[in-house]
C-alpha atoms as a PDB file:
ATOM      1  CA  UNK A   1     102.553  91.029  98.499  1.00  0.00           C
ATOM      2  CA  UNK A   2     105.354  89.894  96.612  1.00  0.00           C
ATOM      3  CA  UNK A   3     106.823  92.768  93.853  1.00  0.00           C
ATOM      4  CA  UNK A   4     109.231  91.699  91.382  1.00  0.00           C
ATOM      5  CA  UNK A   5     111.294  95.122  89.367  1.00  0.00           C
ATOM      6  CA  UNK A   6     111.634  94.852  86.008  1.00  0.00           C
ATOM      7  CA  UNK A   7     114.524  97.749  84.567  1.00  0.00           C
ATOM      8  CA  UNK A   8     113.601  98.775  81.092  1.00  0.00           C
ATOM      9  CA  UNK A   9     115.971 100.852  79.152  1.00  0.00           C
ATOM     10  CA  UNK A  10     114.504 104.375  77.643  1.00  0.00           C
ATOM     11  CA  UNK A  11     116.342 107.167  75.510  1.00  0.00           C
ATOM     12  CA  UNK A  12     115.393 109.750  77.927  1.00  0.00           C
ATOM     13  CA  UNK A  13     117.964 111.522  80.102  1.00  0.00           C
ATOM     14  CA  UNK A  14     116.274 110.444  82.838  1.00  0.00           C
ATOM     15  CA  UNK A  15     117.754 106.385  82.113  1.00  0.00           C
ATOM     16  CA  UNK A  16     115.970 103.386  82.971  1.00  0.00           C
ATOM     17  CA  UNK A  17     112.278 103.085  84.181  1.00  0.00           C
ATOM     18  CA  UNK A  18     110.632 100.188  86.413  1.00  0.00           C
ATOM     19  CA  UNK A  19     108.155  98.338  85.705  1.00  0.00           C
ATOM     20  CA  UNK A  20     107.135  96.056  88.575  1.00  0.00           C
ATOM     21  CA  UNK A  21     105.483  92.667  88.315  1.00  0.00           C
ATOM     22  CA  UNK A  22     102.765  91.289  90.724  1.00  0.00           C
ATOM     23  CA  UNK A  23     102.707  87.362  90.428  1.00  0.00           C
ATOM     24  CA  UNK A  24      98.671  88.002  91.989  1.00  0.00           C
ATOM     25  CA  UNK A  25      96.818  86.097  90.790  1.00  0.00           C
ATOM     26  CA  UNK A  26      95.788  87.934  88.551  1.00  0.00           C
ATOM     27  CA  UNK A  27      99.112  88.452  87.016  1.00  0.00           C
ATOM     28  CA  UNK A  28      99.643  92.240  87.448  1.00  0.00           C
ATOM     29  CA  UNK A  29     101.892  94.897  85.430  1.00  0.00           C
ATOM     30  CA  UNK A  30     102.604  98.225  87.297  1.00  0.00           C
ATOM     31  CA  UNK A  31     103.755 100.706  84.832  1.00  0.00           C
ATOM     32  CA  UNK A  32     105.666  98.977  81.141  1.00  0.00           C
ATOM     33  CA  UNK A  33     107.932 101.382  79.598  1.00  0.00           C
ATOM     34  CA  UNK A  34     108.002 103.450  76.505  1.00  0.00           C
ATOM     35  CA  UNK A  35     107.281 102.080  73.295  1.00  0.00           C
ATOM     36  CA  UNK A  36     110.743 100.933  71.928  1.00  0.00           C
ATOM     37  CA  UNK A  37     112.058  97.723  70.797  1.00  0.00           C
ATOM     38  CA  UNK A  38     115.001  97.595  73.985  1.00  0.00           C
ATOM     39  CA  UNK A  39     112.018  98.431  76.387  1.00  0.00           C
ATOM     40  CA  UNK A  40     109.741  95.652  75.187  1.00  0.00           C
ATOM     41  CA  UNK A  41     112.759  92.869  74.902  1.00  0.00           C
ATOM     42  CA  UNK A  42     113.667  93.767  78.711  1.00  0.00           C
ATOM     43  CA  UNK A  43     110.302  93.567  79.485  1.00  0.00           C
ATOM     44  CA  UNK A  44     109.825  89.881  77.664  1.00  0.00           C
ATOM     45  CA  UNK A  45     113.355  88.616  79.233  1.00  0.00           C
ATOM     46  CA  UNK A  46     112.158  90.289  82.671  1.00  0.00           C
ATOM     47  CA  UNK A  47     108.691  88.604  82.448  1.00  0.00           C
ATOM     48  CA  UNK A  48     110.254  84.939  81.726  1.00  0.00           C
ATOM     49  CA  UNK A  49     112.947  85.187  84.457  1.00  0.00           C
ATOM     50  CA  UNK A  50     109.998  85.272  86.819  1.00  0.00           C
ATOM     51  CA  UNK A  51     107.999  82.505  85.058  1.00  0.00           C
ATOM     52  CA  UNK A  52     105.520  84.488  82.862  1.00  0.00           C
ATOM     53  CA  UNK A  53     104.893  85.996  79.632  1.00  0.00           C
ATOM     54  CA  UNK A  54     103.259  89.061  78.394  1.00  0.00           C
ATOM     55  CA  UNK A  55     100.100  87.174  77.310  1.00  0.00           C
ATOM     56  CA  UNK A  56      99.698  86.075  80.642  1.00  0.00           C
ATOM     57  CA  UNK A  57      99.452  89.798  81.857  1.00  0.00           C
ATOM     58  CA  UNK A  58      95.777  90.056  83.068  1.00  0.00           C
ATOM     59  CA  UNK A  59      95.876  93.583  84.405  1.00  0.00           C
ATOM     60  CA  UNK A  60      97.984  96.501  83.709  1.00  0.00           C
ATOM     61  CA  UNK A  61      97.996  99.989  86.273  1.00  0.00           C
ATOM     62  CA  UNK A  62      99.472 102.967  84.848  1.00  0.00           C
ATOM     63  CA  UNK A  63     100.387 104.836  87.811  1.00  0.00           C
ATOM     64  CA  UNK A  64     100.180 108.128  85.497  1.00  0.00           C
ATOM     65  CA  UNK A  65     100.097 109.309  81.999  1.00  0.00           C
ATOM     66  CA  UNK A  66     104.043 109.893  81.128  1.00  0.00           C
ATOM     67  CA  UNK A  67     105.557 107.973  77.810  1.00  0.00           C
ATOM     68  CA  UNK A  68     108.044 105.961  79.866  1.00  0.00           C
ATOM     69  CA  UNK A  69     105.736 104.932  82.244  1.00  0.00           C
ATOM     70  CA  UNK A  70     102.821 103.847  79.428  1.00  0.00           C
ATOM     71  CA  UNK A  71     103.769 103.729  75.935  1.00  0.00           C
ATOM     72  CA  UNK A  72     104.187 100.098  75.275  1.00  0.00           C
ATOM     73  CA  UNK A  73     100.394  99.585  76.904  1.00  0.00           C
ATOM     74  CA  UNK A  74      99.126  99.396  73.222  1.00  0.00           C
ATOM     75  CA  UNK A  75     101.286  96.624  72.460  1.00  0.00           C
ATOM     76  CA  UNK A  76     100.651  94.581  75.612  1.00  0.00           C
ATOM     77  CA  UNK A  77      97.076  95.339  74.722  1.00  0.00           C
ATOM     78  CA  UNK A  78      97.158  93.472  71.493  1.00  0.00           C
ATOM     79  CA  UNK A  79      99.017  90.327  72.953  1.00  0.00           C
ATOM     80  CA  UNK A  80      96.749  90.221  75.883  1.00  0.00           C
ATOM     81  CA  UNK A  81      93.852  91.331  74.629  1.00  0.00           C
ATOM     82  CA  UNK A  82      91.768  90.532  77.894  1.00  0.00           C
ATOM     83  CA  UNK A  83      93.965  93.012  79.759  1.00  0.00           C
ATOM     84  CA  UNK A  84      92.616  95.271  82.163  1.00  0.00           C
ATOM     85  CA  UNK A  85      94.122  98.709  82.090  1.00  0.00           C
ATOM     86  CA  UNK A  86      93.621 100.905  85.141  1.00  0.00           C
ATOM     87  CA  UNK A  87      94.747 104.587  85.265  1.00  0.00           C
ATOM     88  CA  UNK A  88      93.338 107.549  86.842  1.00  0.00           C
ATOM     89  CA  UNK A  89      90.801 109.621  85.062  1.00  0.00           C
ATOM     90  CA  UNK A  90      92.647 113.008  85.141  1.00  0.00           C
ATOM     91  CA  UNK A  91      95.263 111.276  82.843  1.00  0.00           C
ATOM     92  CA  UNK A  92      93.169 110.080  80.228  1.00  0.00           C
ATOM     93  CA  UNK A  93      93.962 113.244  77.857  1.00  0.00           C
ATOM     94  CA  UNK A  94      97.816 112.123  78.125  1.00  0.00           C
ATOM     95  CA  UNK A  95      97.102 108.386  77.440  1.00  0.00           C
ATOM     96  CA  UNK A  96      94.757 109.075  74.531  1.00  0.00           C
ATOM     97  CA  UNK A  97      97.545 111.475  72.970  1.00  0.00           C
ATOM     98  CA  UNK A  98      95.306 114.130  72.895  1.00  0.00           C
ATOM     99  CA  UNK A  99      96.964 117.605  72.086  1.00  0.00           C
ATOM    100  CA  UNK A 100      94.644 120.043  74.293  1.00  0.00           C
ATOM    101  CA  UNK A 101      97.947 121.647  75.883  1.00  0.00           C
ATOM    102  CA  UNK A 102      98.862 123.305  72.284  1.00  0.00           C
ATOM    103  CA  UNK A 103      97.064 126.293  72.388  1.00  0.00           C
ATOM    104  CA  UNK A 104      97.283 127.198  76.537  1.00  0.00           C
ATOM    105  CA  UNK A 105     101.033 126.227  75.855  1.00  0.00           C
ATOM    106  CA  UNK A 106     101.524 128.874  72.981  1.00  0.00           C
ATOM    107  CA  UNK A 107     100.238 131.244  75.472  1.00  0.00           C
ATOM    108  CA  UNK A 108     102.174 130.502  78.082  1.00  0.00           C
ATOM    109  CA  UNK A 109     105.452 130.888  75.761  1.00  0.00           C
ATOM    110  CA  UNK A 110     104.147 134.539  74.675  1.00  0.00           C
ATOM    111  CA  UNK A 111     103.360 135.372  77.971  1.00  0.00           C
ATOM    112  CA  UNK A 112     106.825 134.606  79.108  1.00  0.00           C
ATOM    113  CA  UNK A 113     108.160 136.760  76.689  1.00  0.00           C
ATOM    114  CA  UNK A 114     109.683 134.288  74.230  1.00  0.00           C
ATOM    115  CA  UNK A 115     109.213 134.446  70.238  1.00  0.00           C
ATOM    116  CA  UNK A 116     106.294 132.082  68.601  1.00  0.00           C
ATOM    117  CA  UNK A 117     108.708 129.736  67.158  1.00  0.00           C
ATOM    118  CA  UNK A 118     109.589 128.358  70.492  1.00  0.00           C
ATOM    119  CA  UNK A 119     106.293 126.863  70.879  1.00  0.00           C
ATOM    120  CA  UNK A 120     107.090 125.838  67.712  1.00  0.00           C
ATOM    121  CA  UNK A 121     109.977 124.057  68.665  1.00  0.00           C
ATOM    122  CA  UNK A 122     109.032 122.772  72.001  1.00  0.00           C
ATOM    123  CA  UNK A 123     105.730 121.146  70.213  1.00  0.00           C
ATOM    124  CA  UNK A 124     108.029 119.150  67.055  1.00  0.00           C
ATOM    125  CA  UNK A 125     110.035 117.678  70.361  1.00  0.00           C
ATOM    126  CA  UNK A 126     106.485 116.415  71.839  1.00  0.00           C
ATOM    127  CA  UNK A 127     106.330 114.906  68.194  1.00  0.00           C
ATOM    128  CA  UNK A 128     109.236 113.110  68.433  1.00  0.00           C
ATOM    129  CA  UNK A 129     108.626 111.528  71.542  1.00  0.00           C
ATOM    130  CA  UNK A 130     104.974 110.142  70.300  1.00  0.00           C
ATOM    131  CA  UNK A 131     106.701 107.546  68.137  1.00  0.00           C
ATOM    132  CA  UNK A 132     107.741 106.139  71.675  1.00  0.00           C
ATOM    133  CA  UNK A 133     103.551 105.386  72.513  1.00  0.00           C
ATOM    134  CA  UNK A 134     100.570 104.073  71.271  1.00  0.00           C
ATOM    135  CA  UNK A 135      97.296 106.159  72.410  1.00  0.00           C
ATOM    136  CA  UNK A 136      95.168 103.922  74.871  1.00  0.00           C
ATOM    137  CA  UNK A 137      92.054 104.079  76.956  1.00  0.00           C
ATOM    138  CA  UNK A 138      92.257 102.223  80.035  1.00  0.00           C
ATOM    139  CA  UNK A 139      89.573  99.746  80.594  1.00  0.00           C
ATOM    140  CA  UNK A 140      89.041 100.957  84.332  1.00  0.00           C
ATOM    141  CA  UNK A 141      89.132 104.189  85.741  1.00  0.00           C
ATOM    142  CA  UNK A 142      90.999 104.272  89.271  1.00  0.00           C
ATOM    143  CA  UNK A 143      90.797 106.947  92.018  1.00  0.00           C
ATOM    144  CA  UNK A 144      91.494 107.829  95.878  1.00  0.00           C
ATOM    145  CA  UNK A 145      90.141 104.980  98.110  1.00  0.00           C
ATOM    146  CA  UNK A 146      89.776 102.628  95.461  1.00  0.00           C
ATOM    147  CA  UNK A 147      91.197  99.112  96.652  1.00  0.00           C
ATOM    148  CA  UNK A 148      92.797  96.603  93.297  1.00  0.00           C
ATOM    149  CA  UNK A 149      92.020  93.401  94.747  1.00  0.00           C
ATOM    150  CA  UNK A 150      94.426  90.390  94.637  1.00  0.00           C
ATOM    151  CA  UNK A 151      93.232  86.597  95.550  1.00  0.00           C
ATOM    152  CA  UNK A 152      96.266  87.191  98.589  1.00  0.00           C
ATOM    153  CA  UNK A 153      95.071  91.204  99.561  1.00  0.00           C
ATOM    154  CA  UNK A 154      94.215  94.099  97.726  1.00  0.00           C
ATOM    155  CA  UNK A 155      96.529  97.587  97.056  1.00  0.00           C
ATOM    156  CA  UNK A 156      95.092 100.707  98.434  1.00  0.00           C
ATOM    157  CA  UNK A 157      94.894 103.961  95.797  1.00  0.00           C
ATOM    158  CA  UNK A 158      96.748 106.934  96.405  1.00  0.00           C
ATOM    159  CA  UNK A 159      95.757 109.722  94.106  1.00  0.00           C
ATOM    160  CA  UNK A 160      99.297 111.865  94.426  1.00  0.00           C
ATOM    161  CA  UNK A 161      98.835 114.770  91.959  1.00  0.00           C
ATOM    162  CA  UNK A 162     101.864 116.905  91.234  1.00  0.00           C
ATOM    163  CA  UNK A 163     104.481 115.596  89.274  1.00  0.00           C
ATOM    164  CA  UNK A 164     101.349 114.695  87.044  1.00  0.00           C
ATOM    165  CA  UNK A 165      97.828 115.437  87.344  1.00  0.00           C
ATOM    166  CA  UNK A 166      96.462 111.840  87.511  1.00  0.00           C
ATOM    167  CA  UNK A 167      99.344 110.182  89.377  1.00  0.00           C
ATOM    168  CA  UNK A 168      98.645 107.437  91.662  1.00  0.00           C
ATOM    169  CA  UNK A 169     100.765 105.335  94.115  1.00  0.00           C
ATOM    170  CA  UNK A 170      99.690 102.074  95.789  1.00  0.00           C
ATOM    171  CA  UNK A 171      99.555 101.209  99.091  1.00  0.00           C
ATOM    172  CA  UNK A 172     100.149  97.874 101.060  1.00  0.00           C
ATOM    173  CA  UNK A 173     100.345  98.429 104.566  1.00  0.00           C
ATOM    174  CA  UNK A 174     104.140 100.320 104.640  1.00  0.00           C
ATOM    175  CA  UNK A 175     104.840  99.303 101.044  1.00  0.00           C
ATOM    176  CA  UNK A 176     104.458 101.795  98.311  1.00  0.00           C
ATOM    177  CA  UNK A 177     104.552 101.738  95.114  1.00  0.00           C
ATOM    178  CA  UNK A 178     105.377 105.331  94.365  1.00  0.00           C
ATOM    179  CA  UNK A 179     105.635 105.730  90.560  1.00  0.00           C
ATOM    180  CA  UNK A 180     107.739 109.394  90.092  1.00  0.00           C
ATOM    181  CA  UNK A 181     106.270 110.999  93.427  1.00  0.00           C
ATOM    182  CA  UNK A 182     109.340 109.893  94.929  1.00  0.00           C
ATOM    183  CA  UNK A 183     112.961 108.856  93.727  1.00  0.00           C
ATOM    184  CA  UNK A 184     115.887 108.264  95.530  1.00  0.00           C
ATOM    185  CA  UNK A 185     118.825 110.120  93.160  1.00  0.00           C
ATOM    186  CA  UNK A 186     116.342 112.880  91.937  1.00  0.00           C
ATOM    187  CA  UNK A 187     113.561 115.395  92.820  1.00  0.00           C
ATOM    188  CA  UNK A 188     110.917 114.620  90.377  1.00  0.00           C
ATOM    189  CA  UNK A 189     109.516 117.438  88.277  1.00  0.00           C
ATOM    190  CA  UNK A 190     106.222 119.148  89.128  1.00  0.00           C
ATOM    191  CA  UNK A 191     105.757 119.311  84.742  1.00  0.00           C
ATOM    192  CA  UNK A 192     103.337 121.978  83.638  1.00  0.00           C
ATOM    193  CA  UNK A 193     100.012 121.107  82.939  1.00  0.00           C
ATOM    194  CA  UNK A 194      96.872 122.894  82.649  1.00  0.00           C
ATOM    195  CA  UNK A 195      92.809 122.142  82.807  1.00  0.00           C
ATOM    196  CA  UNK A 196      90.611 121.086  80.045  1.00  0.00           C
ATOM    197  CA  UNK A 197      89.574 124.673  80.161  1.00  0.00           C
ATOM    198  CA  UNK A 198      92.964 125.972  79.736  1.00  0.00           C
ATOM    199  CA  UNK A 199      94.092 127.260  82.927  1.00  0.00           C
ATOM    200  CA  UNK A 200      97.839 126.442  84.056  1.00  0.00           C
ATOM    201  CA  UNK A 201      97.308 124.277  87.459  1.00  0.00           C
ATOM    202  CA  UNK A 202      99.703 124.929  90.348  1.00  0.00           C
ATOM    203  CA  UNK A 203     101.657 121.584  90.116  1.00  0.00           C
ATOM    204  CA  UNK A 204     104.464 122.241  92.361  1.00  0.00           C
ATOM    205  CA  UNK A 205     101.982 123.000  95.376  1.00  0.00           C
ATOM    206  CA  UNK A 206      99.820 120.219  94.681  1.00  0.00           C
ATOM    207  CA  UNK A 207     103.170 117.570  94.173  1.00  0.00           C
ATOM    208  CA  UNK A 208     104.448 119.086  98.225  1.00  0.00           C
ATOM    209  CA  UNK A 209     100.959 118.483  99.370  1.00  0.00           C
ATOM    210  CA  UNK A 210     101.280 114.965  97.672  1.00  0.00           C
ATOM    211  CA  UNK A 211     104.370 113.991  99.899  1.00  0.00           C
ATOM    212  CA  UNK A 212     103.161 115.464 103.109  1.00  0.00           C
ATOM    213  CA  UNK A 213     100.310 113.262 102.803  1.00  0.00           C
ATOM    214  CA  UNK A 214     103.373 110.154 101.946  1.00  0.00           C
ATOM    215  CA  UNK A 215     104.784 111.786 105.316  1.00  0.00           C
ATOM    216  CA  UNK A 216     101.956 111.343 107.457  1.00  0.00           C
ATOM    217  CA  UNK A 217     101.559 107.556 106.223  1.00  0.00           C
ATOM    218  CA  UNK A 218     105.137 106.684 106.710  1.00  0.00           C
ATOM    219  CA  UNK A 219     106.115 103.800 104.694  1.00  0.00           C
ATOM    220  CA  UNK A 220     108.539 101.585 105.658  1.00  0.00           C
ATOM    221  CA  UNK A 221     110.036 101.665 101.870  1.00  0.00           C
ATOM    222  CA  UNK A 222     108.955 102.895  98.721  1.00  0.00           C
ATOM    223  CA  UNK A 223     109.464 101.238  95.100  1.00  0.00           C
ATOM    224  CA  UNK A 224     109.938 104.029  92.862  1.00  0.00           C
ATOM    225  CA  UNK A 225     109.854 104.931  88.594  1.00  0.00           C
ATOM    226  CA  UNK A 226     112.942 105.082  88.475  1.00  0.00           C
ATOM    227  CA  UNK A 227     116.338 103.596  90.669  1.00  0.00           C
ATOM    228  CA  UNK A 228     116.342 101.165  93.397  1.00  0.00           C
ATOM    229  CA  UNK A 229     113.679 100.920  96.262  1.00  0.00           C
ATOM    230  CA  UNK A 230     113.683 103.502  98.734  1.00  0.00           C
ATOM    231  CA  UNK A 231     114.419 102.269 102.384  1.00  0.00           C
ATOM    232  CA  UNK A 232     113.518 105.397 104.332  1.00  0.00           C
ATOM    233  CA  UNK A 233     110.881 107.287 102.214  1.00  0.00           C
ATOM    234  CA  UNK A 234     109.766 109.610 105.604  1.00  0.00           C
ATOM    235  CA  UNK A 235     113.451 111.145 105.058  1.00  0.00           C
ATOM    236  CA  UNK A 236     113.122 111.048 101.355  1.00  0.00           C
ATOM    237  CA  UNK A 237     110.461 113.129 101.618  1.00  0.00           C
ATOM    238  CA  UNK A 238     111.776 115.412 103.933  1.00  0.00           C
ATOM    239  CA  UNK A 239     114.937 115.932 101.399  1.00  0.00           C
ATOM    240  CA  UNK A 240     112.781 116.835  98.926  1.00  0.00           C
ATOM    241  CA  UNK A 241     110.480 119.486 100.363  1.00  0.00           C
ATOM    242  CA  UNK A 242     113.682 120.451 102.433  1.00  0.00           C
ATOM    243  CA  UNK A 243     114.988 121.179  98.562  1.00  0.00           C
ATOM    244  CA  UNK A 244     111.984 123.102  97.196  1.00  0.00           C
ATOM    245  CA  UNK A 245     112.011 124.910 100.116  1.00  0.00           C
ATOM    246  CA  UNK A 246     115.632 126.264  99.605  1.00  0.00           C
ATOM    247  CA  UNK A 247     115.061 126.705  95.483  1.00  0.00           C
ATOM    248  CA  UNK A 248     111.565 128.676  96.489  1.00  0.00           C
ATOM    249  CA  UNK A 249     114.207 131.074  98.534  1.00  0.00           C
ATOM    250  CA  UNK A 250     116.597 131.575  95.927  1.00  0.00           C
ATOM    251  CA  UNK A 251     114.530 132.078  93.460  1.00  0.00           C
ATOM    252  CA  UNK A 252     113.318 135.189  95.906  1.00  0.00           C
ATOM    253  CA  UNK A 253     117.181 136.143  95.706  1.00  0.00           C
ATOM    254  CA  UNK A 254     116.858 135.991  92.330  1.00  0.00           C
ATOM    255  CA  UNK A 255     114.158 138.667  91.973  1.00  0.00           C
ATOM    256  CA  UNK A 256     115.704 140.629  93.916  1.00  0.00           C
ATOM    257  CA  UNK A 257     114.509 144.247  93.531  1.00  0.00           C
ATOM    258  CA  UNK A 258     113.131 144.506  90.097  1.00  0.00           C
ATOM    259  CA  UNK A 259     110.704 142.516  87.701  1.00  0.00           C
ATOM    260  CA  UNK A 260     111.576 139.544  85.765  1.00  0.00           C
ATOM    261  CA  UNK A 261     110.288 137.798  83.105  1.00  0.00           C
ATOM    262  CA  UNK A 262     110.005 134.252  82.869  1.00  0.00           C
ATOM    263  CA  UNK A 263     111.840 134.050  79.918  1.00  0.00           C
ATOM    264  CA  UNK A 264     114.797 136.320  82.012  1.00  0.00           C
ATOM    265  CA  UNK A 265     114.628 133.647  84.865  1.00  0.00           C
ATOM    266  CA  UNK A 266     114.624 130.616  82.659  1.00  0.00           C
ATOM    267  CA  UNK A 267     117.710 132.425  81.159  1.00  0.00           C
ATOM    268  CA  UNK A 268     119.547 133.420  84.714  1.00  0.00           C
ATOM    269  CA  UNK A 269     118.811 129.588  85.933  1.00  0.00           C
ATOM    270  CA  UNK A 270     119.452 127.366  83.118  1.00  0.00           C
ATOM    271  CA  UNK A 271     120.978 129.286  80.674  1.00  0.00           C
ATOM    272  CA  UNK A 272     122.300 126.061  78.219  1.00  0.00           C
ATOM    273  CA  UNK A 273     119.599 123.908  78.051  1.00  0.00           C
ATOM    274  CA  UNK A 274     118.404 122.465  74.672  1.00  0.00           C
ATOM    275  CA  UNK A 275     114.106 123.061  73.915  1.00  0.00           C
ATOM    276  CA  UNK A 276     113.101 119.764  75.544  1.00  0.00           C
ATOM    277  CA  UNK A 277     115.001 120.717  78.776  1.00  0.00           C
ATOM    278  CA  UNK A 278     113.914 124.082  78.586  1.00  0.00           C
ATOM    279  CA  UNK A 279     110.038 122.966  78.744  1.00  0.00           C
ATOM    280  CA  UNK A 280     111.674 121.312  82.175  1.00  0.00           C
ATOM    281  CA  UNK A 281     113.059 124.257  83.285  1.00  0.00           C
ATOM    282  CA  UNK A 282     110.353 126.706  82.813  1.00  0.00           C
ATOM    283  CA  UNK A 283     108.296 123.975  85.117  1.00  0.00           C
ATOM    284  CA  UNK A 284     111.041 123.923  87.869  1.00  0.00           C
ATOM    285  CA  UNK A 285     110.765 127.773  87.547  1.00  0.00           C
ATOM    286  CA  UNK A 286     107.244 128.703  87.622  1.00  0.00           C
ATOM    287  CA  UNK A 287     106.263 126.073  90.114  1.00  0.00           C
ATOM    288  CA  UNK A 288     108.633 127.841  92.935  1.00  0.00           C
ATOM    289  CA  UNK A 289     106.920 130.710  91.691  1.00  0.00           C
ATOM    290  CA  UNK A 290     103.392 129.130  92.253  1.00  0.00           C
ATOM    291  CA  UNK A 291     104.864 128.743  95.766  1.00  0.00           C
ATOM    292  CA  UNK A 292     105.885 132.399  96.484  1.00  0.00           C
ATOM    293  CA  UNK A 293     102.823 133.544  95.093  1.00  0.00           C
ATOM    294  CA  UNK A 294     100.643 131.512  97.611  1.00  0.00           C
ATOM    295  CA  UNK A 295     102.418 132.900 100.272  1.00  0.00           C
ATOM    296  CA  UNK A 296     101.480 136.213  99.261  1.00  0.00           C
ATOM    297  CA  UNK A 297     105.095 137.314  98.299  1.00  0.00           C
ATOM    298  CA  UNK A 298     104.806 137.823  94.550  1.00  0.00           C
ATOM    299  CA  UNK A 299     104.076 140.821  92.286  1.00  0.00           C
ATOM    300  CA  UNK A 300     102.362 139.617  88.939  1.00  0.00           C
ATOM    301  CA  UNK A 301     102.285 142.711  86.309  1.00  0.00           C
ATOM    302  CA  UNK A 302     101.339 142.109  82.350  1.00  0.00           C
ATOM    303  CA  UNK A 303     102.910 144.312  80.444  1.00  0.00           C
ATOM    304  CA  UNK A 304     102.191 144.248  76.396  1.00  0.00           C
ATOM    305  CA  UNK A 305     100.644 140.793  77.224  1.00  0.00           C
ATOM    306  CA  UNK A 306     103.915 139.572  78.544  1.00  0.00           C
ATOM    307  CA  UNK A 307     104.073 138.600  82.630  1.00  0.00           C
ATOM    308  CA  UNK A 308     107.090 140.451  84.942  1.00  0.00           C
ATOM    309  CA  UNK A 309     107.398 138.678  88.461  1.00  0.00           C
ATOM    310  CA  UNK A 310     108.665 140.610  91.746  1.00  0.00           C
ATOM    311  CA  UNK A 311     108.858 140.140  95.232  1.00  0.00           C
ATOM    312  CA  UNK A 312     106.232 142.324  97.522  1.00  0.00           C
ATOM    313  CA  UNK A 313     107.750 144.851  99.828  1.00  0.00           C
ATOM    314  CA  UNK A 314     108.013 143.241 103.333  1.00  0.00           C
ATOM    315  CA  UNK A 315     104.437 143.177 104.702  1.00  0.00           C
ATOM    316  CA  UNK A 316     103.171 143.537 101.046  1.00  0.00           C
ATOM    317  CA  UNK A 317     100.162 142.175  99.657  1.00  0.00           C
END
């Protein structure tokens, strides 16, 4: 199947996004970018080098709910207003704009043993960044199995959870499209999320069992969210558990022989980070501790509502 990247420019720190282009028929968008006037010119000049235009989109697939990924699907909507808009259920919250994660987030911040007005702080940068989408509700809900059907071949549906709760990737015999489960220049971040009934999921154990499962396909290359295709994603993937295998050990360093808080580690690991970053960094954090506590080899104490982390004694459970 032919797949034809489109770069779009974002003001994230994490630079450009792709967006790739399906000729089909029908014409096919994977992933468009964040809602901003550079992101939606690329997107135009990107479309008409290959011979198209957005109005002649007939199907969109969001391969998961993340502003740079989605936030120009509104507009595409209302030039193509036929569209079909696939995404995977578990992401809807994210694409409608919803704001369930305030209150388990607030909690989250206490329990870590930071002061209210973080929250406060980490919530007005969420606000910022909304400017950047227009809320959606995709037209089709995709899942696991679930084959998008061209007139030349269909793509198979990966449901990859981990780096977000409803991410997908797309299979075509050993081509994959592999939205942020797997870059090249970076490990993607496992970002906390948490349940519709409040509870924190384990996103850095569900994001390694993600890329064992790329492992076991073993894609000949990968076309990623972000930089240029991947040409050996089997040792891509190997890198990356290989790193959150090593991070997972010093983190055990880290804790040492006492208790920590989460606010103490965030502080001992990334200690100059602006409030966006930080939100980042307590992710990286707790999922390695999501790891060491499934292995049986974490201490979790409240004390005075706030959370202190240690490492068992050997043979401890």
């Amino acid at each position: 199947m032919l797949i034809v990247p489109l770069v779009l420019p974002t003001p994230y720190p994490v630079g450009p996004v792709n967006a790739y282009l399906l000729p089909g028929p029908p014409v096919t968008l994977v992933d468009c970018g964040p809602k901003t006037d550079d992101a939606r010119a690329a997107l135009e000049s990107g479309l008409a080098r290959a011979g198209t235009t957005v109005r002649d989109i007939d199907r969109l697939i969001i391969t998961h709910g993340h502003i740079d990924h989605f936030g120009l699907a509104g507009t595409i909507a209302a030039a193509a207003p036929n569209i079909e808009i696939c995404a995977h259920g578990a992401d809807l919250p994210k694409l409608r704009g919803e704001r369930w994660f305030v209150g388990p987030l607030r909690t989250l911040i206490a329990e870590a043993g930071f002061a209210p007005d973080l929250a406060d702080m980490l919530l007005e940068a969420f606000r910022r960044y909304r400017k950047h989408l227009d809320p959606i509700t995709p037209t089709q809900m995709v899942d696991e199995g679930d084959r998008i059907e061209f007139r030349s071949g269909n793509l198979e549906v990966l449901h990859t959870p981990g780096h977000a709760q409803g991410h997908i990737c797309l299979r075509d015999g050993g081509t994959l499209i592999s939205g942020d489960l797997l870059l090249e220049e970076i490990s993607p971040n496992p970002i906390i999320e948490f349940d519709s009934a409040g509870h924190r999921l384990p996103t850095l154990p569900a994001y390694l069992t993600s890329l064992r499962r790329i492992e076991a396909l073993a894609p000949q290359i990968a076309y990623p969210g972000h930089g240029e295709p991947i040409v050996d994603p089997v040792a891509r993937v190997r890198e990356i558990m290989q790193h959150h295998e090593e991070r997972k050990e010093m983190l055990a360093g880290t804790l040492g022989g006492r208790a920590w808080t989460l606010r103490e580690l965030a502080a001992a690991w990334y200690p100059s980070v602006d409030e966006f970053n930080l939100f980042l960094a307590l992710s990286e954090v707790i999922g390695h501790l999501d790891l060491l506590e499934a292995e049986g080899r974490l201490s979790i104490e409240r004390r005075d509502g706030i959370l202190h982390y240690a490492i068992r004694p050997s043979g401890g459970r």
